[in-house]
PDB file of N, CA and C in Angstrom:
ATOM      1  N   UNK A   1      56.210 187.178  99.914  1.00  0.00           N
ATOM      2  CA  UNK A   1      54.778 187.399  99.852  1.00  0.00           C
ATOM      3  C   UNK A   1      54.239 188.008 101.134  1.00  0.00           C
ATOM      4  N   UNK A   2      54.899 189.012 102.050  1.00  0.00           N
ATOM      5  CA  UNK A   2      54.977 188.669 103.607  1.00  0.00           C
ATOM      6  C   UNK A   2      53.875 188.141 104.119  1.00  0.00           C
ATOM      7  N   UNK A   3      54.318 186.211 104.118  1.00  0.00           N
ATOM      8  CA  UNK A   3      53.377 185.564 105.141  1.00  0.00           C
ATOM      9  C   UNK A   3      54.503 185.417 106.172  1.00  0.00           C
ATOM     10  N   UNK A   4      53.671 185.331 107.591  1.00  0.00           N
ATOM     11  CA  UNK A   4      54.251 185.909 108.403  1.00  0.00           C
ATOM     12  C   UNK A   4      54.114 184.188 109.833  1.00  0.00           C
ATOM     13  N   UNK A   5      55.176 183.618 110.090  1.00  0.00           N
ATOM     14  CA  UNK A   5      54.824 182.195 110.652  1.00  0.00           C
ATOM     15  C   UNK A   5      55.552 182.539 112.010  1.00  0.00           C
ATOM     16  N   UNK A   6      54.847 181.487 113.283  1.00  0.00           N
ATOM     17  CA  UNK A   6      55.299 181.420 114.654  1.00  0.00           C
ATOM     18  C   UNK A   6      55.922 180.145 114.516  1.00  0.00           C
ATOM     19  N   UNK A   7      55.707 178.932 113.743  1.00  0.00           N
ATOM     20  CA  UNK A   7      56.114 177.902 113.734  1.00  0.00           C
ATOM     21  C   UNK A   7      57.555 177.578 113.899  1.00  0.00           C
ATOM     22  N   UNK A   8      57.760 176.844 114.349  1.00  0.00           N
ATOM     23  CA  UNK A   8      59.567 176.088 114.126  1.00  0.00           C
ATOM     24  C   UNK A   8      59.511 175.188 113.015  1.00  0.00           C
ATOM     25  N   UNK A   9      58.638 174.884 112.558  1.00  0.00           N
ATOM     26  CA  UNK A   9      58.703 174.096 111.086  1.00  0.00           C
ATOM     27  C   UNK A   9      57.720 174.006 110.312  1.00  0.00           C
ATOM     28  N   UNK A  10      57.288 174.649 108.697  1.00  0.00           N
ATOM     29  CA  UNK A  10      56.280 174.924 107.962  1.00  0.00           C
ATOM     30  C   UNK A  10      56.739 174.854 106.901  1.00  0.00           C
ATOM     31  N   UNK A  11      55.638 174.251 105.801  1.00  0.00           N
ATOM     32  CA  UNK A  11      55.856 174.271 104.563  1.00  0.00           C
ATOM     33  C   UNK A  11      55.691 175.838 103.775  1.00  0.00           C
ATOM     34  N   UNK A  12      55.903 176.065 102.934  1.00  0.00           N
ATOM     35  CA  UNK A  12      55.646 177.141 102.006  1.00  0.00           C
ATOM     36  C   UNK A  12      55.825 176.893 100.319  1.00  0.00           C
ATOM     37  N   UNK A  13      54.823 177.532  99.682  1.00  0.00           N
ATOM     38  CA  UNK A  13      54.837 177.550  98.480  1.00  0.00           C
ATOM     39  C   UNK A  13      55.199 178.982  97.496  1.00  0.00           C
ATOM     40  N   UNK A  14      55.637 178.893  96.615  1.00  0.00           N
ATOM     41  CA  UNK A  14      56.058 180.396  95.726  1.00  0.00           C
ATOM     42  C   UNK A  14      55.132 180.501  95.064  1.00  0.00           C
ATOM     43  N   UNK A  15      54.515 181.483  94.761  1.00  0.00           N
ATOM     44  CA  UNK A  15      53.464 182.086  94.198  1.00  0.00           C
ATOM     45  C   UNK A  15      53.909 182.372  92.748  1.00  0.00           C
ATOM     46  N   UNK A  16      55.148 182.710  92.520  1.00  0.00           N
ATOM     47  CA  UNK A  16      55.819 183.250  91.260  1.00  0.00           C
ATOM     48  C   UNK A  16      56.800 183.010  91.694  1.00  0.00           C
ATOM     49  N   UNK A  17      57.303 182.758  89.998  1.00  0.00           N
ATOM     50  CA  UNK A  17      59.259 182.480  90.066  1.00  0.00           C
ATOM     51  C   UNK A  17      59.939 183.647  90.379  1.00  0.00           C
ATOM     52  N   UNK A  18      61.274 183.611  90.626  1.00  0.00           N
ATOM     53  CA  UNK A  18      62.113 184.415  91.121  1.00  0.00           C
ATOM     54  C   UNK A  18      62.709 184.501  91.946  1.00  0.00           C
ATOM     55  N   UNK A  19      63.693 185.520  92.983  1.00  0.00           N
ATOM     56  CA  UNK A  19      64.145 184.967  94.030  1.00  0.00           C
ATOM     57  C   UNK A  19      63.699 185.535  95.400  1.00  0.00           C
ATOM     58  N   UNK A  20      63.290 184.887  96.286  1.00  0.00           N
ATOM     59  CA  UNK A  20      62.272 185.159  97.730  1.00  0.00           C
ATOM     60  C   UNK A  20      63.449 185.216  98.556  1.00  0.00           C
ATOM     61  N   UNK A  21      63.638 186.569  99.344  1.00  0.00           N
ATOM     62  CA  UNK A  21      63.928 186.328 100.438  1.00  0.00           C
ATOM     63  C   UNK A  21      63.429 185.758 101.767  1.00  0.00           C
ATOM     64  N   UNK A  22      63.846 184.969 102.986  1.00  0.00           N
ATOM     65  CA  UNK A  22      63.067 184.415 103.674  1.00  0.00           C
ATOM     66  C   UNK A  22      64.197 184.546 105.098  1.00  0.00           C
ATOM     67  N   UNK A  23      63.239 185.181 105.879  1.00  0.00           N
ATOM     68  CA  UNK A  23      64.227 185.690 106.942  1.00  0.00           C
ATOM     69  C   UNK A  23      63.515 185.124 108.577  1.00  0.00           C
ATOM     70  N   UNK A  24      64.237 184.483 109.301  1.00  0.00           N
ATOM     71  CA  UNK A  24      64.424 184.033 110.936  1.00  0.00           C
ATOM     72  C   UNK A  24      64.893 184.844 111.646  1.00  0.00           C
ATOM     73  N   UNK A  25      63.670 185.120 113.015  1.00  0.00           N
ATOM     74  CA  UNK A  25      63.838 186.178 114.330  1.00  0.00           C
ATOM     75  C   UNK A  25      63.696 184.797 115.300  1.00  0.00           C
ATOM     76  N   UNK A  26      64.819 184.780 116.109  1.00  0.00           N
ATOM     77  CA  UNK A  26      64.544 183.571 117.035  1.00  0.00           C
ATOM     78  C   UNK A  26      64.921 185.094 118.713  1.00  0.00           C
ATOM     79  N   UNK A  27      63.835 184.787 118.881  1.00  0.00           N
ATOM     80  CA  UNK A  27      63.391 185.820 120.224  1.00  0.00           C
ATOM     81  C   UNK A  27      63.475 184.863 121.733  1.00  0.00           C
ATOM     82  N   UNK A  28      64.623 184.860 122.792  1.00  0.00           N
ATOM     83  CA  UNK A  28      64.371 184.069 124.065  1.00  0.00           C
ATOM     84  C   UNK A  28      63.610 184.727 124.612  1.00  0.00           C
ATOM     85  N   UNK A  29      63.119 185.759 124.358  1.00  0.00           N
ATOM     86  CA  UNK A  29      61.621 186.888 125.000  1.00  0.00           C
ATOM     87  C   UNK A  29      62.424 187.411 126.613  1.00  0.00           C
ATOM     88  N   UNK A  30      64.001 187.311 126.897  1.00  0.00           N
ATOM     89  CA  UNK A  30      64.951 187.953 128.150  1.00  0.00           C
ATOM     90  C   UNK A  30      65.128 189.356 127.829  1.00  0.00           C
ATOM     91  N   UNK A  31      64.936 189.824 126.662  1.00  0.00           N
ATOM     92  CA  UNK A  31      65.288 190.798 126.124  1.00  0.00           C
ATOM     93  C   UNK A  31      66.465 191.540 125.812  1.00  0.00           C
ATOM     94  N   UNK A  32      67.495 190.396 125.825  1.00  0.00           N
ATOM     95  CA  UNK A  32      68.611 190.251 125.098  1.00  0.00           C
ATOM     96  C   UNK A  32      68.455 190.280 123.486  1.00  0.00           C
ATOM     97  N   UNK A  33      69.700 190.590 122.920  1.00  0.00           N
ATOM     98  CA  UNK A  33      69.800 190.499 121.169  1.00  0.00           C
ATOM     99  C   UNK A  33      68.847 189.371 120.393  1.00  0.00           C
ATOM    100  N   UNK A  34      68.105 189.720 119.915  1.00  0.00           N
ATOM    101  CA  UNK A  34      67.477 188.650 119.063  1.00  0.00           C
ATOM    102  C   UNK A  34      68.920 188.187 117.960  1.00  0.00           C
ATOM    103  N   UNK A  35      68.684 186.584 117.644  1.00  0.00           N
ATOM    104  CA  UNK A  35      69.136 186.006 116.523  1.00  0.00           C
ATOM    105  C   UNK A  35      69.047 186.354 115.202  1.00  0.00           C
ATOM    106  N   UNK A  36      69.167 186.732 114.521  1.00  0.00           N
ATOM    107  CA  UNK A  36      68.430 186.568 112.957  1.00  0.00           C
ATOM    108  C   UNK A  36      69.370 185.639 111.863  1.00  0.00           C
ATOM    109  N   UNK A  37      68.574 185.285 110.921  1.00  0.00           N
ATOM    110  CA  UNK A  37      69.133 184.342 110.086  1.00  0.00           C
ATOM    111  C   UNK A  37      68.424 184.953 108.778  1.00  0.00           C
ATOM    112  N   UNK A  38      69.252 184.632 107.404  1.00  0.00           N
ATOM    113  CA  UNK A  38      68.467 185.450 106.176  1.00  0.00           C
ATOM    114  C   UNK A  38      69.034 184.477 105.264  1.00  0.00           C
ATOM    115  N   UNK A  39      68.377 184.007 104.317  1.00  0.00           N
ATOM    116  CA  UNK A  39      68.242 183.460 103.239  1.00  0.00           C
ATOM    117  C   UNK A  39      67.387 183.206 101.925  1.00  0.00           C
ATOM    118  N   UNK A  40      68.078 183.475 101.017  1.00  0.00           N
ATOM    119  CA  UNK A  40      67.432 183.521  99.549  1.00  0.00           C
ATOM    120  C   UNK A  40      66.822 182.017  99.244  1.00  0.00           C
ATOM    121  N   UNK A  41      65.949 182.147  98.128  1.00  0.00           N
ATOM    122  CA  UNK A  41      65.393 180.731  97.712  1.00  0.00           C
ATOM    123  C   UNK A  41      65.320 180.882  96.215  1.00  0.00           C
ATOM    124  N   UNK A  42      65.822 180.245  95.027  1.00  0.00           N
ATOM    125  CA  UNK A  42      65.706 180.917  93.738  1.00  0.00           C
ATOM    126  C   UNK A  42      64.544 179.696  93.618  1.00  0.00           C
ATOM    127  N   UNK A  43      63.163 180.272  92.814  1.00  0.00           N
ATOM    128  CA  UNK A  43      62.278 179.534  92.512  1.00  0.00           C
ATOM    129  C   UNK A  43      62.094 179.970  91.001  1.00  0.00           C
ATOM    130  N   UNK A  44      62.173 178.833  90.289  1.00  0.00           N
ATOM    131  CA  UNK A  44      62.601 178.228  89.034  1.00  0.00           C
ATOM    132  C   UNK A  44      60.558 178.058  88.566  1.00  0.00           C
ATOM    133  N   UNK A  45      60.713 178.396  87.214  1.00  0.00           N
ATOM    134  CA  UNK A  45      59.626 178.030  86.257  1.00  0.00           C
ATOM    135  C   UNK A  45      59.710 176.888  85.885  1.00  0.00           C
ATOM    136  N   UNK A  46      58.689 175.920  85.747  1.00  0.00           N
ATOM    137  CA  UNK A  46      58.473 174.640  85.464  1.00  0.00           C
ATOM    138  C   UNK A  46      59.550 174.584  84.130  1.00  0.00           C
ATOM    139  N   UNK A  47      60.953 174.043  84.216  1.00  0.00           N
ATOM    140  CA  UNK A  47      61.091 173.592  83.517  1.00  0.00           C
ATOM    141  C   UNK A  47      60.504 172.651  82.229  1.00  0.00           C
ATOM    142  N   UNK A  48      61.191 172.718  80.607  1.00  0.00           N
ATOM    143  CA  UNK A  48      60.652 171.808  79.716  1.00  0.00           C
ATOM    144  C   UNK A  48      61.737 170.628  79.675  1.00  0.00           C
ATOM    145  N   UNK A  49      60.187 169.931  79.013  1.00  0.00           N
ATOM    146  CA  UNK A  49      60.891 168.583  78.590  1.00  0.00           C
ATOM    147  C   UNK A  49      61.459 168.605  78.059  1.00  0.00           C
ATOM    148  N   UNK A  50      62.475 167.750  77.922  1.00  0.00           N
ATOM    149  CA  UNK A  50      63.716 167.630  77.235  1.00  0.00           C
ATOM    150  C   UNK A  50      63.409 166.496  76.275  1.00  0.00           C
ATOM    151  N   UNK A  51      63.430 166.540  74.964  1.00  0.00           N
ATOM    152  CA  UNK A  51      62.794 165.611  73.710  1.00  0.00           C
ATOM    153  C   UNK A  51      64.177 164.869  73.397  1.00  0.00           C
ATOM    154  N   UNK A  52      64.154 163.495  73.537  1.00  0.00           N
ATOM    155  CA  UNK A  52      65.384 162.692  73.313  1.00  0.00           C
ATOM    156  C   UNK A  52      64.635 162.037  71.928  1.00  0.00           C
ATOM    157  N   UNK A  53      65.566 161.841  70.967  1.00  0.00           N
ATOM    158  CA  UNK A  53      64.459 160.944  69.669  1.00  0.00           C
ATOM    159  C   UNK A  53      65.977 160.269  69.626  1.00  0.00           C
ATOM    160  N   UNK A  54      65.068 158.559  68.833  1.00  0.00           N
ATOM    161  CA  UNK A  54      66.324 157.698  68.577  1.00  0.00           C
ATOM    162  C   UNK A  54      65.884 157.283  67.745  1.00  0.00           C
ATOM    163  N   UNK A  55      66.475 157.357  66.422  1.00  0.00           N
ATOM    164  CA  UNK A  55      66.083 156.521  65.081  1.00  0.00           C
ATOM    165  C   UNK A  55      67.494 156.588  64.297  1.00  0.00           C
ATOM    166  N   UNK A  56      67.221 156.066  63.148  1.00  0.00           N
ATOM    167  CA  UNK A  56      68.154 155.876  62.125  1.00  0.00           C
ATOM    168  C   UNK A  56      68.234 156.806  61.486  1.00  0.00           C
ATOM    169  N   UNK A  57      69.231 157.245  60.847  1.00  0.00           N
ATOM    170  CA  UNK A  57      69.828 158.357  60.319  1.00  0.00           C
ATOM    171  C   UNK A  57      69.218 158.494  58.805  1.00  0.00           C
ATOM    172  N   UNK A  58      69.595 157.556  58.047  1.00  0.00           N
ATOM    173  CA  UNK A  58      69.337 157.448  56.882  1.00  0.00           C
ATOM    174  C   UNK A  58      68.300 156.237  56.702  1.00  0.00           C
ATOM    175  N   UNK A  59      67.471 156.156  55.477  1.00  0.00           N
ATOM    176  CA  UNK A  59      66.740 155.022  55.388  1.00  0.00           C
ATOM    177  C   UNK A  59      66.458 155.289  53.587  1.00  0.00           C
ATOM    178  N   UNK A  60      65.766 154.024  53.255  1.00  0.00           N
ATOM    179  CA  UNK A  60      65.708 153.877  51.540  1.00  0.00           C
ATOM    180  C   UNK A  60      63.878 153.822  51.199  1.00  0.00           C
ATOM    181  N   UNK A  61      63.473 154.537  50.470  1.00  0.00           N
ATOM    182  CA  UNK A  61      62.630 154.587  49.992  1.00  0.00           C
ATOM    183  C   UNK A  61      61.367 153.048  50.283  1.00  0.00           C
ATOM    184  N   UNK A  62      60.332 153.637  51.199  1.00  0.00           N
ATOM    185  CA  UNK A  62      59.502 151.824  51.217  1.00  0.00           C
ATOM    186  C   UNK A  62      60.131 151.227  52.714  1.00  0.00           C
ATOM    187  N   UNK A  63      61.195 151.520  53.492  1.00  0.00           N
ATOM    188  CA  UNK A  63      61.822 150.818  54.104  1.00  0.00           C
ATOM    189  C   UNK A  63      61.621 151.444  56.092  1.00  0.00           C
ATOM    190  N   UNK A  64      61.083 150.570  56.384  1.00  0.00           N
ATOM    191  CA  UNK A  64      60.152 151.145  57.680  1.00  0.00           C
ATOM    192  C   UNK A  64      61.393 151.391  58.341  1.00  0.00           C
ATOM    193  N   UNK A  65      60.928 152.726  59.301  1.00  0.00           N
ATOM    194  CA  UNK A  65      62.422 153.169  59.988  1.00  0.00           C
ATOM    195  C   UNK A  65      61.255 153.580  61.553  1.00  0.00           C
ATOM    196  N   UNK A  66      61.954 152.874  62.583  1.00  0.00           N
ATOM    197  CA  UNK A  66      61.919 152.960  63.756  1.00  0.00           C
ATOM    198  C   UNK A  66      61.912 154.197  64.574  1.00  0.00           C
ATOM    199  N   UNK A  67      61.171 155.290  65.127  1.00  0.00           N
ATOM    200  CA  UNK A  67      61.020 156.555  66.083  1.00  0.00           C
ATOM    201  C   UNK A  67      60.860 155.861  67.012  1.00  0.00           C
ATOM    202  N   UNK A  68      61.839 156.213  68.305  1.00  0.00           N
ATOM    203  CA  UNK A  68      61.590 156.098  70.093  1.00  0.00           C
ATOM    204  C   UNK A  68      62.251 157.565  70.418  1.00  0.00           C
ATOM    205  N   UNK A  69      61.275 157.596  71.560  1.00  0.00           N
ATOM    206  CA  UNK A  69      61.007 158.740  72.562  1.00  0.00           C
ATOM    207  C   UNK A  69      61.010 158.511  73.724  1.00  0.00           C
ATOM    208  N   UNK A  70      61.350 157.216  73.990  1.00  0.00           N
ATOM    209  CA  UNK A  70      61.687 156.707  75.399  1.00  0.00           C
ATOM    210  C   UNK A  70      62.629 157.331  76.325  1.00  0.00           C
ATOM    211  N   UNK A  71      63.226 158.601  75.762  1.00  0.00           N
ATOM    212  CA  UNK A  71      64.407 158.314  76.695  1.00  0.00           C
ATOM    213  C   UNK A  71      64.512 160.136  77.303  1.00  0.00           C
ATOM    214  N   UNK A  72      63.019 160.529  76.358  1.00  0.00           N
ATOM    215  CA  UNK A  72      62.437 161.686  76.744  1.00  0.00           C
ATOM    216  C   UNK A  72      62.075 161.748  78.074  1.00  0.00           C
ATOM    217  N   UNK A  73      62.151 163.121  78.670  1.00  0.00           N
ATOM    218  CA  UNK A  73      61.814 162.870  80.309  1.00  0.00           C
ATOM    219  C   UNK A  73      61.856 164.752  80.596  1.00  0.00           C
ATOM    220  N   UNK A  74      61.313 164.518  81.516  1.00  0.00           N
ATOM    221  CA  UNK A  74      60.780 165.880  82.043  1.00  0.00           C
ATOM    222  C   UNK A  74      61.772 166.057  83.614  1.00  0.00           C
ATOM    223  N   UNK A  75      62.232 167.091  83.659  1.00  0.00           N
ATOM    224  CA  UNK A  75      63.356 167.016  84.939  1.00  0.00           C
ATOM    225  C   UNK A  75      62.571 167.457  86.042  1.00  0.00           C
ATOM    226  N   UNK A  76      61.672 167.899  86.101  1.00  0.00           N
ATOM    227  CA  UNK A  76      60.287 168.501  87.378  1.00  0.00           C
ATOM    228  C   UNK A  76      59.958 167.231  87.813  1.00  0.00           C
ATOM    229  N   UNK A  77      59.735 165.745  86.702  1.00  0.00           N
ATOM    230  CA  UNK A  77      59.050 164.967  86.944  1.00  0.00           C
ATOM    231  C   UNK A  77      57.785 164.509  86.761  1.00  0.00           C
ATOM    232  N   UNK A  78      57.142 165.985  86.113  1.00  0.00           N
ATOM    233  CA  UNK A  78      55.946 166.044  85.570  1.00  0.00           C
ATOM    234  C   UNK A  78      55.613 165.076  84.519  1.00  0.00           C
ATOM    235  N   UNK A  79      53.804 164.521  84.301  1.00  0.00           N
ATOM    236  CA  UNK A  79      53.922 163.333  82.936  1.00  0.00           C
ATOM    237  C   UNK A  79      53.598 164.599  81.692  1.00  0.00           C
ATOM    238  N   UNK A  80      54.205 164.075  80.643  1.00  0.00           N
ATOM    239  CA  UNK A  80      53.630 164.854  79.615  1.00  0.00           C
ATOM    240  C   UNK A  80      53.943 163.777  78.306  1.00  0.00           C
ATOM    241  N   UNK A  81      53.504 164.280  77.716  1.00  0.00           N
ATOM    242  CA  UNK A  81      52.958 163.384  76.222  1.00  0.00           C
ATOM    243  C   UNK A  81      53.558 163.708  74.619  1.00  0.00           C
ATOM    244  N   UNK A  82      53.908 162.751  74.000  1.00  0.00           N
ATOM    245  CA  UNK A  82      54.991 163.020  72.241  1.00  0.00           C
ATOM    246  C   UNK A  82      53.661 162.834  71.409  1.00  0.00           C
ATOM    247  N   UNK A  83      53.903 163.698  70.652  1.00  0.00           N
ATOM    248  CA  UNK A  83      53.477 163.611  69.070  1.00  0.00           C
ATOM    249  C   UNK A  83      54.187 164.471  68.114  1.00  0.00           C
ATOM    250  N   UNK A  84      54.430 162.703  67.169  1.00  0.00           N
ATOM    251  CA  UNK A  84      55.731 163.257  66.230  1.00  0.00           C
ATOM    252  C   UNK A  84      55.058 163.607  65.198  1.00  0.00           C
ATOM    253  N   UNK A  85      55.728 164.704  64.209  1.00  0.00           N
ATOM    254  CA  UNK A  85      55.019 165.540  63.077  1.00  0.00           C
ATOM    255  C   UNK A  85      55.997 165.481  62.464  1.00  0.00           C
ATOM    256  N   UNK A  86      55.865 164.710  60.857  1.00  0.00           N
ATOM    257  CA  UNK A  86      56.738 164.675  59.999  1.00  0.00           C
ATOM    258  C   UNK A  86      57.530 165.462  58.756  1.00  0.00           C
ATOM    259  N   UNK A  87      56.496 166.915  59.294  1.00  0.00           N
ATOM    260  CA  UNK A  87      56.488 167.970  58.338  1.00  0.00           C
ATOM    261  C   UNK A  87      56.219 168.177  57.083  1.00  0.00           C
ATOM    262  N   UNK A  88      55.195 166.939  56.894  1.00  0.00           N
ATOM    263  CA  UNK A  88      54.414 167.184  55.849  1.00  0.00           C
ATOM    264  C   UNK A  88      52.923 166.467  56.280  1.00  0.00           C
ATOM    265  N   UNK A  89      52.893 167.345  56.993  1.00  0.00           N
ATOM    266  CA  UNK A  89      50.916 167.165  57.456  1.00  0.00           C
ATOM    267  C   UNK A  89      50.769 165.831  58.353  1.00  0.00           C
ATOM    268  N   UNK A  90      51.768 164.630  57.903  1.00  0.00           N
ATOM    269  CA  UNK A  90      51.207 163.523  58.638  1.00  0.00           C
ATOM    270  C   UNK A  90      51.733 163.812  59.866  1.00  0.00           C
ATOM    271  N   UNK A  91      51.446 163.615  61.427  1.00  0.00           N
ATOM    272  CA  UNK A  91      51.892 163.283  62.708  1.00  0.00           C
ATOM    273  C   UNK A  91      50.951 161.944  63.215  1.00  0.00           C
ATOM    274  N   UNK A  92      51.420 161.761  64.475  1.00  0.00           N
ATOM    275  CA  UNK A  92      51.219 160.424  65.186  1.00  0.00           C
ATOM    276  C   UNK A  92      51.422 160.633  66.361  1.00  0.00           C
ATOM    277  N   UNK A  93      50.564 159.876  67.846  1.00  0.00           N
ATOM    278  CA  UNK A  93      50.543 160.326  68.823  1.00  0.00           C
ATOM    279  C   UNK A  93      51.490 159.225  69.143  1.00  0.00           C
TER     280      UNK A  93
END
């Protein structure tokens, strides 16, 4: 993004995914060879949640069958929220 830092230690944020180069001039100001150091950073799009469902396979007509989503989880860490849709109009939060 060239922001441009004097610091010896700073945070930074990516503006957009993709991969940033990010490059170190360490200057003793003798006017000898400067240092340099170069390194990539791959910055990743918010991964999705990953939908874990646990129920029973089969069930009999009338016969209450158990949905968990507990084991659903988001790898960013981010909170996000289930609603199951049974594919015929009914869902449930």
């Amino acid at each position: 993004d060239g922001t441009k830092r004097n610091e010896s230690s700073f945070s930074w944020q990516a503006n957009e995914p993709g991969v940033h180069f990010i490059g170190l001039t360490v200057d003793d100001g003798l006017g000898l060879e400067n240092s340099v150091a170069k390194e990539s950073i791959r910055v990743l799009i918010n991964r999705p949640v990953k939908a874990v469902v646990a129920s029973q396979i089969a069930s009999c007509t009338g016969q209450t069958v158990l949905f968990n989503s507990s084991q659903s989880f988001d790898p960013d860490g981010d909170p996000f929220s289930v609603n199951w849709n049974f594919g015929n109009g009914a869902s449930s939060d």
